[in-house]
Protein backbone atom coordinates (compact mmCIF):
# COMPACT_ATOMS: atom_id res chain seq x y z
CA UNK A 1 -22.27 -21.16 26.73
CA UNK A 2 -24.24 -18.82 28.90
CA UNK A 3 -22.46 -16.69 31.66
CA UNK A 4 -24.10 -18.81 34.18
CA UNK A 5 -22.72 -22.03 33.18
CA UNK A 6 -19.33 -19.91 32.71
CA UNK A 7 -20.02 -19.17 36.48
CA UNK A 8 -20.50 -22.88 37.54
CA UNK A 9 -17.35 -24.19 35.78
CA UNK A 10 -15.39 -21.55 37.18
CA UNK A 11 -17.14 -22.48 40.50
CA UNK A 12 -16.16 -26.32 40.48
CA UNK A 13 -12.70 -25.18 39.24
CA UNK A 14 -12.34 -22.89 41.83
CA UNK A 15 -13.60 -25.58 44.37
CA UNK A 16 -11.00 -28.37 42.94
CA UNK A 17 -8.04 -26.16 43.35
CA UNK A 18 -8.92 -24.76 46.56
CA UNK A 19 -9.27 -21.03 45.35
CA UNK A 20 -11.87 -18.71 46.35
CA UNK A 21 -15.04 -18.98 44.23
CA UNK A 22 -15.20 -16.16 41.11
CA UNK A 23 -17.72 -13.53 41.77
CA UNK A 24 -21.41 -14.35 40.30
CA UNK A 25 -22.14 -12.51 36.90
CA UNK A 26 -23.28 -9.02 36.90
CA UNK A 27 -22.85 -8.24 40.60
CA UNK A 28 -20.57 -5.33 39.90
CA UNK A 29 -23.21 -4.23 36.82
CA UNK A 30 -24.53 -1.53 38.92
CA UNK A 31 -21.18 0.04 39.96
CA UNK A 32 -19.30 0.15 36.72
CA UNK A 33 -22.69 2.32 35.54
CA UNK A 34 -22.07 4.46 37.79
CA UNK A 35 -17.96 4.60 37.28
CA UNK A 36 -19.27 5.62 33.60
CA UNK A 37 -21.76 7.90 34.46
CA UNK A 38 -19.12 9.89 36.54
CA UNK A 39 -16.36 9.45 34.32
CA UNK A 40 -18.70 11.44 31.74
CA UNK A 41 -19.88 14.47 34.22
CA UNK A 42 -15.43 14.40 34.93
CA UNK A 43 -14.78 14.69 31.57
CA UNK A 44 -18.01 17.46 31.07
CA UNK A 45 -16.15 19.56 33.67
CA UNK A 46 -12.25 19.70 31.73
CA UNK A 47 -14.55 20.38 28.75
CA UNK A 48 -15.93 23.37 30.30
CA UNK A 49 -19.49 21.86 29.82
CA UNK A 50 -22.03 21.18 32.48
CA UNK A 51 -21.87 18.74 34.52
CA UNK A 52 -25.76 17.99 34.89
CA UNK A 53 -27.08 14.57 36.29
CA UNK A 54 -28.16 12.51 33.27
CA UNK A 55 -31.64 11.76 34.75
CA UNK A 56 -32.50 15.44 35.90
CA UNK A 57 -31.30 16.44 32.35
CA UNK A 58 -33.80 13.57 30.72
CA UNK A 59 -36.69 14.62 33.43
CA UNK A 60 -36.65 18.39 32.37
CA UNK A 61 -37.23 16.96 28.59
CA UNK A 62 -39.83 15.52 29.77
CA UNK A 63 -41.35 18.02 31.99
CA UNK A 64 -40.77 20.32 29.03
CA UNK A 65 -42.56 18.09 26.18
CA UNK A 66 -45.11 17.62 29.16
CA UNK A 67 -46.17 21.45 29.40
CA UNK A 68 -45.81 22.14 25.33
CA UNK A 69 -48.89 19.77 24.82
CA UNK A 70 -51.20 21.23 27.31
């Protein structure tokens, strides 16, 4: 069974029993990313490590490998 069809049971069971309907799959995707991603730059900073953003971090690789071929 697919998460949408999880979703539309849940729906019509939601509807029969007069509770509000379950949120729609992967609508909090986005923010429990981000929980993660800050979670790791908290933990970076007890560490003593930087706390760098991951996608500066991966753009400076880049930018780096970028320069070493020309």
């Amino acid at each position: 069974m697919t998460a949408i069809e999880q979703y539309l049971i849940d729906t019509y069971r939601s509807a029969q029993h007069e509770d509000p309907p379950p949120p729609p799959p992967g609508r909090d995707d986005v923010a429990v990313l981000r929980a993660a991603r800050s979670y790791g730059q908290f933990q970076a900073v007890l560490e003593g490590r930087p706390a760098n953003h991951p996608w500066r971090a991966a753009l400076r690789r880049l930018l780096a490998r970028h320069r070493t071929c020309q």
